[in-house]
Protein backbone atom coordinates (compact mmCIF):
# COMPACT_ATOMS: atom_id res chain seq x y z
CA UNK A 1 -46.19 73.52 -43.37
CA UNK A 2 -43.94 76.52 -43.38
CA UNK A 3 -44.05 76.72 -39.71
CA UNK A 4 -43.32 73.21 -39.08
CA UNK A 5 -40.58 73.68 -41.88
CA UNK A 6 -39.25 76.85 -39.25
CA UNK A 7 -39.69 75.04 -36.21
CA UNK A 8 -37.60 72.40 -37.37
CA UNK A 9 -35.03 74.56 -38.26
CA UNK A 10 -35.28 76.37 -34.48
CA UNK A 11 -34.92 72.69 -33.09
CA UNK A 12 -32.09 71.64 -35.32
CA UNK A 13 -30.01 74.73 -34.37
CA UNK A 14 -30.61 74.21 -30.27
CA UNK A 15 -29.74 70.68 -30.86
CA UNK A 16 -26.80 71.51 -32.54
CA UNK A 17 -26.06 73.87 -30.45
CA UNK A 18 -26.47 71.46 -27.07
CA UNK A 19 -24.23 69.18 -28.45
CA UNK A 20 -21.58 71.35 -28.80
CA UNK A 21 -21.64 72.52 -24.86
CA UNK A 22 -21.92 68.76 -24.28
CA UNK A 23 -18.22 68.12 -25.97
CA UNK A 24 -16.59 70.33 -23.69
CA UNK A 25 -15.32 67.54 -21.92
CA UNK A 26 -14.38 64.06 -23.72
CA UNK A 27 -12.23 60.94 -22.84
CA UNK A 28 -8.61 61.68 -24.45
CA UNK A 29 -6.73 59.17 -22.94
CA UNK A 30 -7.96 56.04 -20.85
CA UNK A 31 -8.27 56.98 -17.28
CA UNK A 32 -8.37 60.87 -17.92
CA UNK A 33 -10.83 63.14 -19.13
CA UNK A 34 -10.25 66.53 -21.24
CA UNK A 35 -10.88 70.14 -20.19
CA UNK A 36 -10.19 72.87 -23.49
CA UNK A 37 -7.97 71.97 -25.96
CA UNK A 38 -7.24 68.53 -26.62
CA UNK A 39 -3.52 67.73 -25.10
CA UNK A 40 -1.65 64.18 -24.28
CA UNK A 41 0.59 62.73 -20.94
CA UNK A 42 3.48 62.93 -23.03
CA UNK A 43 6.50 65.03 -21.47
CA UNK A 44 4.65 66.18 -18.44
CA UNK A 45 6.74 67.87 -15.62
CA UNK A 46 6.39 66.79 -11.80
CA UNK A 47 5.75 69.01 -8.80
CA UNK A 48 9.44 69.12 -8.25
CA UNK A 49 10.48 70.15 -11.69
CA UNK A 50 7.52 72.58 -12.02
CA UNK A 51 8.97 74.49 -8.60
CA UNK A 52 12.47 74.87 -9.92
CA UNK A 53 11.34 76.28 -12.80
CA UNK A 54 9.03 78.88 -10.95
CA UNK A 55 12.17 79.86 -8.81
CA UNK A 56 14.33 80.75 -12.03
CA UNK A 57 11.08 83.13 -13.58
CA UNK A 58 10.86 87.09 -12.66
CA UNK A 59 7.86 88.82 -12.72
CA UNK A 60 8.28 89.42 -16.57
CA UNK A 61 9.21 85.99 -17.97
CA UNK A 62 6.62 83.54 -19.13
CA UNK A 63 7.58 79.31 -19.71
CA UNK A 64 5.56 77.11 -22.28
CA UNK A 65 5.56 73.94 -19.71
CA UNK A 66 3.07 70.91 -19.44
CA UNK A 67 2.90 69.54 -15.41
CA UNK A 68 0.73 67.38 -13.15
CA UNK A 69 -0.32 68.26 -9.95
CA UNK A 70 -2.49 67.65 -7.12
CA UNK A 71 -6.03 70.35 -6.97
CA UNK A 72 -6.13 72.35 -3.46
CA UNK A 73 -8.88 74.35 -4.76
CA UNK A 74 -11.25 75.51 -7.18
CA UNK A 75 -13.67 78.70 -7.76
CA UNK A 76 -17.13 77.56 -5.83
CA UNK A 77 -18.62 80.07 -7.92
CA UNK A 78 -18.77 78.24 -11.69
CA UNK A 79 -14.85 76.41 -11.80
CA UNK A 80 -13.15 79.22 -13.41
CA UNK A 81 -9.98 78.79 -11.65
CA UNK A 82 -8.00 76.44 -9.47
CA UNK A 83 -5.01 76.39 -7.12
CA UNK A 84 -2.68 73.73 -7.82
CA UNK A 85 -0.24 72.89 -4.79
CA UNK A 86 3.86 72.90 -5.82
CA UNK A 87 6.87 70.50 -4.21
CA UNK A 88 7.58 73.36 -1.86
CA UNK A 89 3.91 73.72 -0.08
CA UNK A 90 3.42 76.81 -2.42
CA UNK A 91 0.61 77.19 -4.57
CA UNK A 92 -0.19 77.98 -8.59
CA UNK A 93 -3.28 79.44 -9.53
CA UNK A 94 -4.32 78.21 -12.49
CA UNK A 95 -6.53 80.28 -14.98
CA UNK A 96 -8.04 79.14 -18.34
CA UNK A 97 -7.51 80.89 -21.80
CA UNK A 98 -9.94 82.70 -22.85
CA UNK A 99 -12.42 81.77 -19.97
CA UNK A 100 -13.46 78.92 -23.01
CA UNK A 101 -13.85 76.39 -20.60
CA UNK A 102 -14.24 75.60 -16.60
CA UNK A 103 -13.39 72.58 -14.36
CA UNK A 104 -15.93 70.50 -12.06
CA UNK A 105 -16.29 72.55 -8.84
CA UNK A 106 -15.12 68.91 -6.40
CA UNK A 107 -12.33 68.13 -7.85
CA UNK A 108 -10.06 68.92 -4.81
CA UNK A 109 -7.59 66.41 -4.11
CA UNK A 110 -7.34 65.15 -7.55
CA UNK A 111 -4.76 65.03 -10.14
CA UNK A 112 -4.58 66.76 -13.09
CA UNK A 113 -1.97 67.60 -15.76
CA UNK A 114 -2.11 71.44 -17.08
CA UNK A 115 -0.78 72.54 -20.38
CA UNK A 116 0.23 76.33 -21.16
CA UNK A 117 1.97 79.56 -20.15
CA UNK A 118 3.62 79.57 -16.22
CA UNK A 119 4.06 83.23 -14.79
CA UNK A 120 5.16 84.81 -11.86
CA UNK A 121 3.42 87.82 -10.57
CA UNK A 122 2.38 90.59 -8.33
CA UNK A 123 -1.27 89.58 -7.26
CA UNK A 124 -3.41 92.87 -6.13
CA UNK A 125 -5.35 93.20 -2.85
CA UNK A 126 -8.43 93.55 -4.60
CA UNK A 127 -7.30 90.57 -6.67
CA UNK A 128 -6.60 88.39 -3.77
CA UNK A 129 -9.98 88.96 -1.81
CA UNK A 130 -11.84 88.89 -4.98
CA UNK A 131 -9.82 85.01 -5.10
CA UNK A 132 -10.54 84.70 -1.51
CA UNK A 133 -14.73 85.58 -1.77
CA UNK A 134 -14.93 82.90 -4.86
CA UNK A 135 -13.31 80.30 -2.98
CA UNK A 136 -15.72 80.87 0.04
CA UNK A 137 -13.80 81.96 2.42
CA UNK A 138 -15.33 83.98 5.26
CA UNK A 139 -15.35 87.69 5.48
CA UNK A 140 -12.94 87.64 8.39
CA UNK A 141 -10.66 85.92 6.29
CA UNK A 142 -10.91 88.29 2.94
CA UNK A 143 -10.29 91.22 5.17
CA UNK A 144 -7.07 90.42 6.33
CA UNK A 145 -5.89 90.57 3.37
CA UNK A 146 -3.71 93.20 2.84
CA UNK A 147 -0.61 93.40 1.04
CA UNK A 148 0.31 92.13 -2.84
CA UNK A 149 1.51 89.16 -3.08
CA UNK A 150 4.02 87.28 -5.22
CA UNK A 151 2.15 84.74 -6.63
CA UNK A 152 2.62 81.46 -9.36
CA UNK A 153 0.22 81.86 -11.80
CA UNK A 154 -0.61 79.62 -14.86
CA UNK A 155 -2.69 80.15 -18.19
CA UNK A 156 -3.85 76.93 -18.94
CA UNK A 157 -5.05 76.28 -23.03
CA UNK A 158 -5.66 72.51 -21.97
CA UNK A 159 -5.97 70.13 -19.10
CA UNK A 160 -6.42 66.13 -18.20
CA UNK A 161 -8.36 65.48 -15.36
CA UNK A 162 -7.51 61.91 -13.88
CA UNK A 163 -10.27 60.16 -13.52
């Protein structure tokens, strides 16, 4: 009986356990579903607005901002990152606190609203190719890479994918 009594403990905990993973995504609003914290649609930046506001930030400055925008790309390897395309054909790459939670690896083309810290900065070489091998890209392609680059960058702490 003290076995069974231990077991049941073991299966309790995994269970437990499961369920949490499972939550990592829920329905927040109707017709979007949540990635991280949980955030709403209210005051959400366009493209437009987002790219001004990139334009006025140096390399130093940081902007609290919540914004929708279209998905270009995402890591291939597990969804730890995504590009996010700006009113100007320029691109943010998108980041999640923490690593504490990833994005569906086919989401490309569809909307989602990110809430957290914009940045501008001075992406590495090794940076970009390390980018550039996670998105697939062919080794012809990650080896002409090779200068830094000025790049939009975002820390995301929440995000609504449209569904």
């Amino acid at each position: 009986m003290k076995r069974f009594n231990i077991l049941l403990v073991f299966f309790f905990a995994f269970a437990l356990c499961s369920a949490q993973d499972s939550q990592q995504k829920t329905s927040v609003q109707s017709g979007f579903v949540s990635f991280g914290e949980e955030i709403n649609t209210d005051e959400t930046e366009d493209t437009s607005a987002m790219t001004e506001k990139y334009a006025l930030l140096k390399a130093s400055d940081t902007l609290q901002i919540k914004f929708k925008a279209t998905v270009t790309e995402v890591c291939q390897s597990k969804g730890c990152w995504m590009k996010l395309e700006l009113a100007n054909g320029e691109k943010t790459m998108v980041r999640f606190k923490d690593y504490g939670f990833f994005m569906p690896m086919d989401i490309t083309g569809r909307e989602v609203i990110v809430n957290g810290l914009a940045f501008v900065e001075e992406m590495s070489v090794e940076d970009q190719r390390h980018y550039a091998t996670d998105a697939g890209k062919s080794a012809e392609e990650v080896a002409k890479i090779t200068t830094t680059k000025k790049t939009y960058g975002f820390e995301a702490d929440g995000v609504l994918l449209k569904e």
